[in-house]
PDB file of N, CA and C in Angstrom:
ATOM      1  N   UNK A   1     124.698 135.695  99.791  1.00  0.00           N
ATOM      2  CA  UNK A   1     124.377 136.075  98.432  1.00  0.00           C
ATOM      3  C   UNK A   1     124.080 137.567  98.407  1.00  0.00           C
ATOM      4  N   UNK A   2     124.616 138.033  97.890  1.00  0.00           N
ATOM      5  CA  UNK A   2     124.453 139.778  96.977  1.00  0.00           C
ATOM      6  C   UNK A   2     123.541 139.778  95.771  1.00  0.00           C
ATOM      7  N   UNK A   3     123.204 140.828  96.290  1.00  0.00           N
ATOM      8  CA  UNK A   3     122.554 140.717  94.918  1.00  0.00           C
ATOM      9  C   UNK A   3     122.696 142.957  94.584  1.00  0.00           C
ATOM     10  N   UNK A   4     122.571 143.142  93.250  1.00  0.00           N
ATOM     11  CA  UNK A   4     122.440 144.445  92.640  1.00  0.00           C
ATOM     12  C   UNK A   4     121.605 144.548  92.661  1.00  0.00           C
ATOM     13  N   UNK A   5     121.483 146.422  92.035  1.00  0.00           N
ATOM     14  CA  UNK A   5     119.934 147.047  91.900  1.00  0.00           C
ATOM     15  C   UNK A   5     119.697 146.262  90.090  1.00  0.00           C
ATOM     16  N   UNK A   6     121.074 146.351  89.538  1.00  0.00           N
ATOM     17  CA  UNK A   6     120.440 145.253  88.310  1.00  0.00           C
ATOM     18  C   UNK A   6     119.886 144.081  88.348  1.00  0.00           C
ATOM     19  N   UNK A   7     120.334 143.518  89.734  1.00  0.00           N
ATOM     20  CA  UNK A   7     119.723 141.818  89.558  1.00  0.00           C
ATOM     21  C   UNK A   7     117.765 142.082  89.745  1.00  0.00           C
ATOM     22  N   UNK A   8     117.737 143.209  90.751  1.00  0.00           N
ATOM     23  CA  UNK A   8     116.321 143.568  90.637  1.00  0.00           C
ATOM     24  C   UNK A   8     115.823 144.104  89.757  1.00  0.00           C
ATOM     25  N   UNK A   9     116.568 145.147  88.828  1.00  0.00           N
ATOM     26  CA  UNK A   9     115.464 145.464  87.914  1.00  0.00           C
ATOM     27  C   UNK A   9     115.200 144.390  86.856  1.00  0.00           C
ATOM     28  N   UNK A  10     116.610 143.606  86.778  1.00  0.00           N
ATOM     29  CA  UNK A  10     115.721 142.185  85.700  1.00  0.00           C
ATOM     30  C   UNK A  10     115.082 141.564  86.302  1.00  0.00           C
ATOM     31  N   UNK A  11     114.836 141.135  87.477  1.00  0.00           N
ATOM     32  CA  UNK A  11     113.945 139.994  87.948  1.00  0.00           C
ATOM     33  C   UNK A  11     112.548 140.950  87.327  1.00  0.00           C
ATOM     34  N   UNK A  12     112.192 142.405  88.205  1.00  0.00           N
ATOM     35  CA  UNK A  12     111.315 143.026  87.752  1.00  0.00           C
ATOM     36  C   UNK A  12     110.879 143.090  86.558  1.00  0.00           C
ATOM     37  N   UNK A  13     111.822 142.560  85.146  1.00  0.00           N
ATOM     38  CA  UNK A  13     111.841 143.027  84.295  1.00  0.00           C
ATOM     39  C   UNK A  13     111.191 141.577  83.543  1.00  0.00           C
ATOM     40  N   UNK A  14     112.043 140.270  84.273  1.00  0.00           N
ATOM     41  CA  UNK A  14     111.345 139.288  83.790  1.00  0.00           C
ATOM     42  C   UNK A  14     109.583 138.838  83.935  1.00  0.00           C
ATOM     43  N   UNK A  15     109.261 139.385  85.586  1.00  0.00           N
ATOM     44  CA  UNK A  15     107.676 139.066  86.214  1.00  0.00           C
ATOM     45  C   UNK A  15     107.277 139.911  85.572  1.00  0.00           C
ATOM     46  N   UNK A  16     107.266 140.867  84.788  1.00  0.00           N
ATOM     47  CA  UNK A  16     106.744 141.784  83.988  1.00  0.00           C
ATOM     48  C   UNK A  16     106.391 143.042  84.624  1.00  0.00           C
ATOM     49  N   UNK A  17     107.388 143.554  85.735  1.00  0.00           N
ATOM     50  CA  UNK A  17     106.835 144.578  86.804  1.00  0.00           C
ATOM     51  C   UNK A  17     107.644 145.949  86.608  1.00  0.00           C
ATOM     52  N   UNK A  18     106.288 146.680  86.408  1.00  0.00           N
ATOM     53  CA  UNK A  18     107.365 148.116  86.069  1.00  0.00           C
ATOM     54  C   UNK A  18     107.656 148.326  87.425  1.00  0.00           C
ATOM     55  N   UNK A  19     109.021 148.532  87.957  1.00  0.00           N
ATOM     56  CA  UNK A  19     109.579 149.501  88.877  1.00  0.00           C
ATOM     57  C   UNK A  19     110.360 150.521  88.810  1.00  0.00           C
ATOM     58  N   UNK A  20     110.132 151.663  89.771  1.00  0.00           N
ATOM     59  CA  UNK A  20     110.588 152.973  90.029  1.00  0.00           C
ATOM     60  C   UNK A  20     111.848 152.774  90.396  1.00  0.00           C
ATOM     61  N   UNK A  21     113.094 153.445  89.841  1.00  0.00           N
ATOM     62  CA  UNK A  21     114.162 153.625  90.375  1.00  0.00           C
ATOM     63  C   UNK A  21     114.258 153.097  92.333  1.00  0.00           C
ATOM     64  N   UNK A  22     112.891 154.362  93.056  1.00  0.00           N
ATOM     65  CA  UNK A  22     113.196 154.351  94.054  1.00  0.00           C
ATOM     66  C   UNK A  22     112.556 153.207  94.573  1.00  0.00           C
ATOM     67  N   UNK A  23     111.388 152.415  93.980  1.00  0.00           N
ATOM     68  CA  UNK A  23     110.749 150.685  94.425  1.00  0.00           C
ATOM     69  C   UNK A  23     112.505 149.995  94.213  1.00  0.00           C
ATOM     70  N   UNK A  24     112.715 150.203  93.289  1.00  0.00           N
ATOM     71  CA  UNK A  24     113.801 149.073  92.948  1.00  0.00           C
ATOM     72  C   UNK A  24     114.842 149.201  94.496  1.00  0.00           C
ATOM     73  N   UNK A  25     115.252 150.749  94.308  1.00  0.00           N
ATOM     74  CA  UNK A  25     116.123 150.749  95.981  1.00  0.00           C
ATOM     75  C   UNK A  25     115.766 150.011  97.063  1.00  0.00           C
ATOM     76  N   UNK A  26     114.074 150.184  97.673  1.00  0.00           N
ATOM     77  CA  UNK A  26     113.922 149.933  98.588  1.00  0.00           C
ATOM     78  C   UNK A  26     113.631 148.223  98.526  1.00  0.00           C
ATOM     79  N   UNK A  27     113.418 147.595  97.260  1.00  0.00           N
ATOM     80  CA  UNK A  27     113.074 146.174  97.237  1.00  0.00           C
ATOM     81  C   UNK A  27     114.475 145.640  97.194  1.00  0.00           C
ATOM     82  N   UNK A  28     115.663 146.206  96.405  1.00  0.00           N
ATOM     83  CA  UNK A  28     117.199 145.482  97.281  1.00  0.00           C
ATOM     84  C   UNK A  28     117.462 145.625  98.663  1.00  0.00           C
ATOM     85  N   UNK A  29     116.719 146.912  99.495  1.00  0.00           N
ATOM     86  CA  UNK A  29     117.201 146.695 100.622  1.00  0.00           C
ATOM     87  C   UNK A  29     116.480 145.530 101.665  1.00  0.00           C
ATOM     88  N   UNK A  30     115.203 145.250 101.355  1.00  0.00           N
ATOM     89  CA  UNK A  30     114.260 144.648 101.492  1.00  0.00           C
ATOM     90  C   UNK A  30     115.295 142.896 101.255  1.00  0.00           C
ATOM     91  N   UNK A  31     115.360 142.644  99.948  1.00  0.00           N
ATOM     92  CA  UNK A  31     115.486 141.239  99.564  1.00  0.00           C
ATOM     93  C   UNK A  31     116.997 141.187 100.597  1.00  0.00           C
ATOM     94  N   UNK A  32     118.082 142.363 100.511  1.00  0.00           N
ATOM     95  CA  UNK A  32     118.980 142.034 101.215  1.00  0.00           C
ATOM     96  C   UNK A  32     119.329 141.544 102.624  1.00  0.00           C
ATOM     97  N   UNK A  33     118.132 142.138 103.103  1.00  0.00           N
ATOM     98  CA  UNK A  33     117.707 141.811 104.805  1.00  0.00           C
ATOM     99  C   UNK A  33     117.279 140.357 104.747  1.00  0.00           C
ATOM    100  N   UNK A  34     116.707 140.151 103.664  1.00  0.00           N
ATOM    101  CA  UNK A  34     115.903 138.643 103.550  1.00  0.00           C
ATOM    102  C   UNK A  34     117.425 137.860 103.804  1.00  0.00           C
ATOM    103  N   UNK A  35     117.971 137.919 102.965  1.00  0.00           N
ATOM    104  CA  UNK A  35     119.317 136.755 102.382  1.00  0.00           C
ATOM    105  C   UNK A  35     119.997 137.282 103.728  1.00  0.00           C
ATOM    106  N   UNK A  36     120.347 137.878 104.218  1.00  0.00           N
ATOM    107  CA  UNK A  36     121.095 137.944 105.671  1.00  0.00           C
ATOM    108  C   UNK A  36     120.568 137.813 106.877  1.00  0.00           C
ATOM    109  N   UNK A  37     119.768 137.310 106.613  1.00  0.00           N
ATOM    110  CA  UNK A  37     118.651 136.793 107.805  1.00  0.00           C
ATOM    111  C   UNK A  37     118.538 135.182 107.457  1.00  0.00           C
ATOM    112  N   UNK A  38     118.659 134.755 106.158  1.00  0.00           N
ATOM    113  CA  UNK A  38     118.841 133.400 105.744  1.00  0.00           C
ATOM    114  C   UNK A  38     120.070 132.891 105.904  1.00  0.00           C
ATOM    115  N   UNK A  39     121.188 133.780 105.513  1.00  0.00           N
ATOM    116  CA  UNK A  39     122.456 133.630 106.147  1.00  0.00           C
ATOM    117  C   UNK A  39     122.928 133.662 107.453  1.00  0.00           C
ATOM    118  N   UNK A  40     122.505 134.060 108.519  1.00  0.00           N
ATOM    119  CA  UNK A  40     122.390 133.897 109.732  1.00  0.00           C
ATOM    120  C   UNK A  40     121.830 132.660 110.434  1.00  0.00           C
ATOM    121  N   UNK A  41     120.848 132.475 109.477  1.00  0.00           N
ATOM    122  CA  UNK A  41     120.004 131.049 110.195  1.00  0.00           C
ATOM    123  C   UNK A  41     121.015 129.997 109.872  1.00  0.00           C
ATOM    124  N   UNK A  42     121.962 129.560 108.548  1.00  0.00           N
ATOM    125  CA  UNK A  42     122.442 128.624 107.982  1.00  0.00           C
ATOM    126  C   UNK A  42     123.721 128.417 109.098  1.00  0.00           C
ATOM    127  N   UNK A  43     124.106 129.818 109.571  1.00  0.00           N
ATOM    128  CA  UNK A  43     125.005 129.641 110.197  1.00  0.00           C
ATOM    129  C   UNK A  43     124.822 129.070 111.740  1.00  0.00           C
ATOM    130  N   UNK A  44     123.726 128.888 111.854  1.00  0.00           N
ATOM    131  CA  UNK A  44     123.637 127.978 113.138  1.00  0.00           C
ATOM    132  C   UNK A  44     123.858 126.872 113.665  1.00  0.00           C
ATOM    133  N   UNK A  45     125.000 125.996 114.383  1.00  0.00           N
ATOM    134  CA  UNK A  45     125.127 125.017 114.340  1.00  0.00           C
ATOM    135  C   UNK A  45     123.955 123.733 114.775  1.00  0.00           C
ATOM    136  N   UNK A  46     123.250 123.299 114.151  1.00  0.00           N
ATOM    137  CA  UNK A  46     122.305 122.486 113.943  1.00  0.00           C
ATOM    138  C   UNK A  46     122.764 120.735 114.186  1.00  0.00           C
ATOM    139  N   UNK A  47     123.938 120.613 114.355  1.00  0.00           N
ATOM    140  CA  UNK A  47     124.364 119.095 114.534  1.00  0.00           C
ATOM    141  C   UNK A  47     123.593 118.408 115.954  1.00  0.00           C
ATOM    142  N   UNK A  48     123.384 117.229 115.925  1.00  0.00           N
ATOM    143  CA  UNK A  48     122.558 116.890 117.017  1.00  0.00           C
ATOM    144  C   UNK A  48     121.359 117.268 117.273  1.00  0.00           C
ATOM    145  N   UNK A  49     120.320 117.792 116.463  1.00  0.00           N
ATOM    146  CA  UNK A  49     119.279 118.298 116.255  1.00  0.00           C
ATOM    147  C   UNK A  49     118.254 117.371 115.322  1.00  0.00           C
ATOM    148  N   UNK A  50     117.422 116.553 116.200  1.00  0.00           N
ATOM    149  CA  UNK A  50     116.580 116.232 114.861  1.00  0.00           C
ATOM    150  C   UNK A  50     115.328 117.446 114.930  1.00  0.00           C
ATOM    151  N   UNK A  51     115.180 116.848 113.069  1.00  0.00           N
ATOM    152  CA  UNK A  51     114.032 116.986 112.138  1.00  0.00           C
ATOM    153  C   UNK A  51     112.867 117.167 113.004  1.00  0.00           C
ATOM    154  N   UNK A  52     111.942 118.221 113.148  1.00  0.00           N
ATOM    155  CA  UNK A  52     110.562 117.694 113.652  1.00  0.00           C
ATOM    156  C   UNK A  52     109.634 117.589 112.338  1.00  0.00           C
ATOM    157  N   UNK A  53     108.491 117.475 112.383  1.00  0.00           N
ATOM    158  CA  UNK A  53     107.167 117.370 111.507  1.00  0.00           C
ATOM    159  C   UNK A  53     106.665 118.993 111.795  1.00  0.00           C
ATOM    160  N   UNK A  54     106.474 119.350 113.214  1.00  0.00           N
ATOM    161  CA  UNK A  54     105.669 120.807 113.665  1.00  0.00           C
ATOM    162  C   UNK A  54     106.335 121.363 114.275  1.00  0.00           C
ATOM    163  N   UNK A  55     105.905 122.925 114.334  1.00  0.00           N
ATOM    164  CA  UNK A  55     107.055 123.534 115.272  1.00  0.00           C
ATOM    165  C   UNK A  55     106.599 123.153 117.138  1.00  0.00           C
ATOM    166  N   UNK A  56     105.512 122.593 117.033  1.00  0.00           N
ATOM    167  CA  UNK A  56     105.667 121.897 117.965  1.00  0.00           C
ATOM    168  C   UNK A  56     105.515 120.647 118.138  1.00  0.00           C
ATOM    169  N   UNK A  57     105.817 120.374 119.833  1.00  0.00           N
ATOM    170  CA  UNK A  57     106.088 118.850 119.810  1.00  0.00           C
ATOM    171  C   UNK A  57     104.275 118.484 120.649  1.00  0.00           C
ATOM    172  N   UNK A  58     103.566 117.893 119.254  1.00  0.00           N
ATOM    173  CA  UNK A  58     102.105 117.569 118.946  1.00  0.00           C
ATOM    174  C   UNK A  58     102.121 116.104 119.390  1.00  0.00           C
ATOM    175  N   UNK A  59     101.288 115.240 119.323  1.00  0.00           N
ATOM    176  CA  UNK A  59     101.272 114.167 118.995  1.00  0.00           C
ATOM    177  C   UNK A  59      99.461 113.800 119.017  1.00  0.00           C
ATOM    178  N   UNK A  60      99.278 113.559 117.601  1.00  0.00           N
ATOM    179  CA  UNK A  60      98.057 113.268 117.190  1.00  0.00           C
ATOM    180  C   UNK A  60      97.423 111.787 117.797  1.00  0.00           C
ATOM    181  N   UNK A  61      95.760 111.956 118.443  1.00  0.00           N
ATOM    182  CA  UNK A  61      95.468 110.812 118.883  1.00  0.00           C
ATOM    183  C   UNK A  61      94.935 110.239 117.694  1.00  0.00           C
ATOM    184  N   UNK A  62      95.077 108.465 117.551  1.00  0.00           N
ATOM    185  CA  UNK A  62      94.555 108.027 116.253  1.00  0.00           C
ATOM    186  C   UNK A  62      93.800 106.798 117.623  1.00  0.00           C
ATOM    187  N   UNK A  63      92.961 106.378 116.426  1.00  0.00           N
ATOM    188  CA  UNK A  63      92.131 105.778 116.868  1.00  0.00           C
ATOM    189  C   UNK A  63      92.259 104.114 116.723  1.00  0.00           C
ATOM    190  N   UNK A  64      91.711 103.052 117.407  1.00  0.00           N
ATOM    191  CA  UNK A  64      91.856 101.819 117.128  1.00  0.00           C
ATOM    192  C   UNK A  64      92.107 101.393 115.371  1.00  0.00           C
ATOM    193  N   UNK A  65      92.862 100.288 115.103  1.00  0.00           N
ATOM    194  CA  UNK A  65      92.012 100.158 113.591  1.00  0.00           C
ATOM    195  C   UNK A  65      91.906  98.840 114.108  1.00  0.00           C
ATOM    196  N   UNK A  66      90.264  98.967 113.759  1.00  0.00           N
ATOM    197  CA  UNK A  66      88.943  97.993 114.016  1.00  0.00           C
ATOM    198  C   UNK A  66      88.026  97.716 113.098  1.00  0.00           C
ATOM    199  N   UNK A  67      87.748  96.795 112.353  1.00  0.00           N
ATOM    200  CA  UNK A  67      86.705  96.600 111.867  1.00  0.00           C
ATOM    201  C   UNK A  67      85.153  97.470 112.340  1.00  0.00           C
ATOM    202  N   UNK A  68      84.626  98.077 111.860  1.00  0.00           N
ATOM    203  CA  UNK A  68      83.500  98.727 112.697  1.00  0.00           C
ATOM    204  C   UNK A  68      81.854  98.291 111.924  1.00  0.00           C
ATOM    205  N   UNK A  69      82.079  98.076 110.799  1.00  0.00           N
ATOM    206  CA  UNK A  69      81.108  97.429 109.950  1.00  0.00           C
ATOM    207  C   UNK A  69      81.139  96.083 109.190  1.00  0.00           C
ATOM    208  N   UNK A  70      79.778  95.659 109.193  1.00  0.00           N
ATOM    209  CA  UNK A  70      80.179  94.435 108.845  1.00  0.00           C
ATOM    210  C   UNK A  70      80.335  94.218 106.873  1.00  0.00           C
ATOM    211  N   UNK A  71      80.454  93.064 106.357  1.00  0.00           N
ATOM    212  CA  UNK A  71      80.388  92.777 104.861  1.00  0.00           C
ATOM    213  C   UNK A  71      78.989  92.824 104.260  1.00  0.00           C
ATOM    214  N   UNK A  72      79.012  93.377 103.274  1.00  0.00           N
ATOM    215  CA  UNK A  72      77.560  93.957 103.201  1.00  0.00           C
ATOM    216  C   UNK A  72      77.807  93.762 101.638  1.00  0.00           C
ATOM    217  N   UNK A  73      78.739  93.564 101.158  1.00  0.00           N
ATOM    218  CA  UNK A  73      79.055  93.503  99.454  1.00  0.00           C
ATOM    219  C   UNK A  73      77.828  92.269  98.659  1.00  0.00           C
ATOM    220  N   UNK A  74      77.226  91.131  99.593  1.00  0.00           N
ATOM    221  CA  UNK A  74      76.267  90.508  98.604  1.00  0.00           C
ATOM    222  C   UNK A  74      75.127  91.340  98.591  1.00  0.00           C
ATOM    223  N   UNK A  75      74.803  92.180  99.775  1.00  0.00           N
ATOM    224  CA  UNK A  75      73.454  93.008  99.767  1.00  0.00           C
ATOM    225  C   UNK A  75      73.780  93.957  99.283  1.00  0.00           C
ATOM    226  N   UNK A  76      74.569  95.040  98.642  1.00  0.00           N
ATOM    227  CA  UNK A  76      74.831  95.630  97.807  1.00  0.00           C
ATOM    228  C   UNK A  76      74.814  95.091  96.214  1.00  0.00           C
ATOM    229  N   UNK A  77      74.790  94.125  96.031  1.00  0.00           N
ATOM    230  CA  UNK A  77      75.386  93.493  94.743  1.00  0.00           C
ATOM    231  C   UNK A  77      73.698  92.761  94.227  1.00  0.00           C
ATOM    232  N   UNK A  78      73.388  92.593  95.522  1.00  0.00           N
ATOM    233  CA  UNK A  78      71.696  91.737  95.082  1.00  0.00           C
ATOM    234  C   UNK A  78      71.040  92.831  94.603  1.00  0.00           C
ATOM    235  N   UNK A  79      71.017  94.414  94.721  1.00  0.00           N
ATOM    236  CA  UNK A  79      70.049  95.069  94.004  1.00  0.00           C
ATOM    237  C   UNK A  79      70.690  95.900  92.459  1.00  0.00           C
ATOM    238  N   UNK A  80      71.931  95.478  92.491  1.00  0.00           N
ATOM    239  CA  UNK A  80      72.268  95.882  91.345  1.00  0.00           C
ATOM    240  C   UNK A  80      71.730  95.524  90.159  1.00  0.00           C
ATOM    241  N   UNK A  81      71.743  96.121  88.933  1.00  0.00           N
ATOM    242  CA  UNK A  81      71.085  96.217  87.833  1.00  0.00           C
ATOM    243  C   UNK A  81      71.579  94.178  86.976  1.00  0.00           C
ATOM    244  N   UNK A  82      73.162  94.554  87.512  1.00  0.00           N
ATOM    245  CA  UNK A  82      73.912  93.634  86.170  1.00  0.00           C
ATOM    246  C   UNK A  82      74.863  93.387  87.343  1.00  0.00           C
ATOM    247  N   UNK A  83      75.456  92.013  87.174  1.00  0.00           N
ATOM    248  CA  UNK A  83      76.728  91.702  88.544  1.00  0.00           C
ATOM    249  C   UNK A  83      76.911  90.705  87.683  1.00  0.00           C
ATOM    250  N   UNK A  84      78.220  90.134  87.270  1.00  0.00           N
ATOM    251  CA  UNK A  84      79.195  89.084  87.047  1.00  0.00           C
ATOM    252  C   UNK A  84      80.690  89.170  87.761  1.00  0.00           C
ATOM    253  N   UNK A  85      80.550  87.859  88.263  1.00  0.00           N
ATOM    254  CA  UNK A  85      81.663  87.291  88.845  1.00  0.00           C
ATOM    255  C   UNK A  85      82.515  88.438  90.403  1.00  0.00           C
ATOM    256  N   UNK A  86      81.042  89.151  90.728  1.00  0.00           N
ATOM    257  CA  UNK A  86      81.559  89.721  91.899  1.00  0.00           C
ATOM    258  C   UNK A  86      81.730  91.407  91.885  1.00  0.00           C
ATOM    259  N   UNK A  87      81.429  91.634  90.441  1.00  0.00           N
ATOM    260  CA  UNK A  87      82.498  92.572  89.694  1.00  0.00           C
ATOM    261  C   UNK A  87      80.106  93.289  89.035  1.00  0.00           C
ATOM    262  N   UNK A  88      80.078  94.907  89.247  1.00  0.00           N
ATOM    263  CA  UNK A  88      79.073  95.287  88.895  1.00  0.00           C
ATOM    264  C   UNK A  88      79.167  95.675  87.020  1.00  0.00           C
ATOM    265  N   UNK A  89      78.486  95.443  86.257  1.00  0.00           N
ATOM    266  CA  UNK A  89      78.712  95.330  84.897  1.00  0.00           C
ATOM    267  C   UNK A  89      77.342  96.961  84.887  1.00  0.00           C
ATOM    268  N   UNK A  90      78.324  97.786  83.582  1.00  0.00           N
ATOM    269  CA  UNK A  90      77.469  99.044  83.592  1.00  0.00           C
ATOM    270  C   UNK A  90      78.134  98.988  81.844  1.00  0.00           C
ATOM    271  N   UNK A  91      76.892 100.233  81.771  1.00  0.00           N
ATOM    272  CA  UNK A  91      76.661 100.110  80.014  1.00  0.00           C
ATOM    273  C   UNK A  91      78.002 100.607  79.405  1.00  0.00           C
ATOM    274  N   UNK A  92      78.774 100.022  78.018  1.00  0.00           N
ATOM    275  CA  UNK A  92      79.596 100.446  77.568  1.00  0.00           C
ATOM    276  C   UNK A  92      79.468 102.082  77.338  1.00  0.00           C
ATOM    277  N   UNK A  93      80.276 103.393  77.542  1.00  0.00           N
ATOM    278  CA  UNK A  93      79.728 104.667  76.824  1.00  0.00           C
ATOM    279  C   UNK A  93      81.086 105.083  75.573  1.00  0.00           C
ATOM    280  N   UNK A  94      81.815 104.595  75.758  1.00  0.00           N
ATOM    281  CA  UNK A  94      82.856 104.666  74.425  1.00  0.00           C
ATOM    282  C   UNK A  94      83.138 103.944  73.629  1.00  0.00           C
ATOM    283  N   UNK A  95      82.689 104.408  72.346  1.00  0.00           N
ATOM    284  CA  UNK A  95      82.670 103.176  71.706  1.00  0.00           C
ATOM    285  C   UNK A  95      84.267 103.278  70.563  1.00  0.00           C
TER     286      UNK A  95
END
């Protein structure tokens, strides 16, 4: 991709950025290095390559899944204010 010193001064023109003739020069030469440096990467043959997650190869320790506490929902529920059918009942606020 190419781009002009016009395609920069409208982009500039759309983000609302005043630029100098000579900002505008040096930000095409700038964005142009970008896109040919992106174009270089695309051109890499990548077949037979998987996907990672990180640029490195991590592997996170996880832990058992275990129950670690016990059911505690009737002793929670015995000091509540209001409880029906399992379910804690609190004051209507919209009416």
């Amino acid at each position: 991709m190419t781009l002009s010193l016009d395609d920069v001064k409208r982009v500039a023109n759309l983000a609302r950025i005043e630029i100098s003739e000579d900002d505008a020069q040096q930000t095409l030469a700038h964005l142009s290095g970008i896109f040919n440096l992106i174009e270089q990467m695309q051109a890499v043959n990548t077949d037979g390559v998987e996907p990672m997650s990180h640029s490195q190869d991590m592997v996170q320790r996880l832990r058992e899944d275990v129950v670690t506490e016990s059911d505690q929902h009737a002793l929670f529920q015995s000091i509540a204010p209001q409880v029906e059918a399992g379910f804690y009942l609190v004051p209507k606020v919209i009416e």
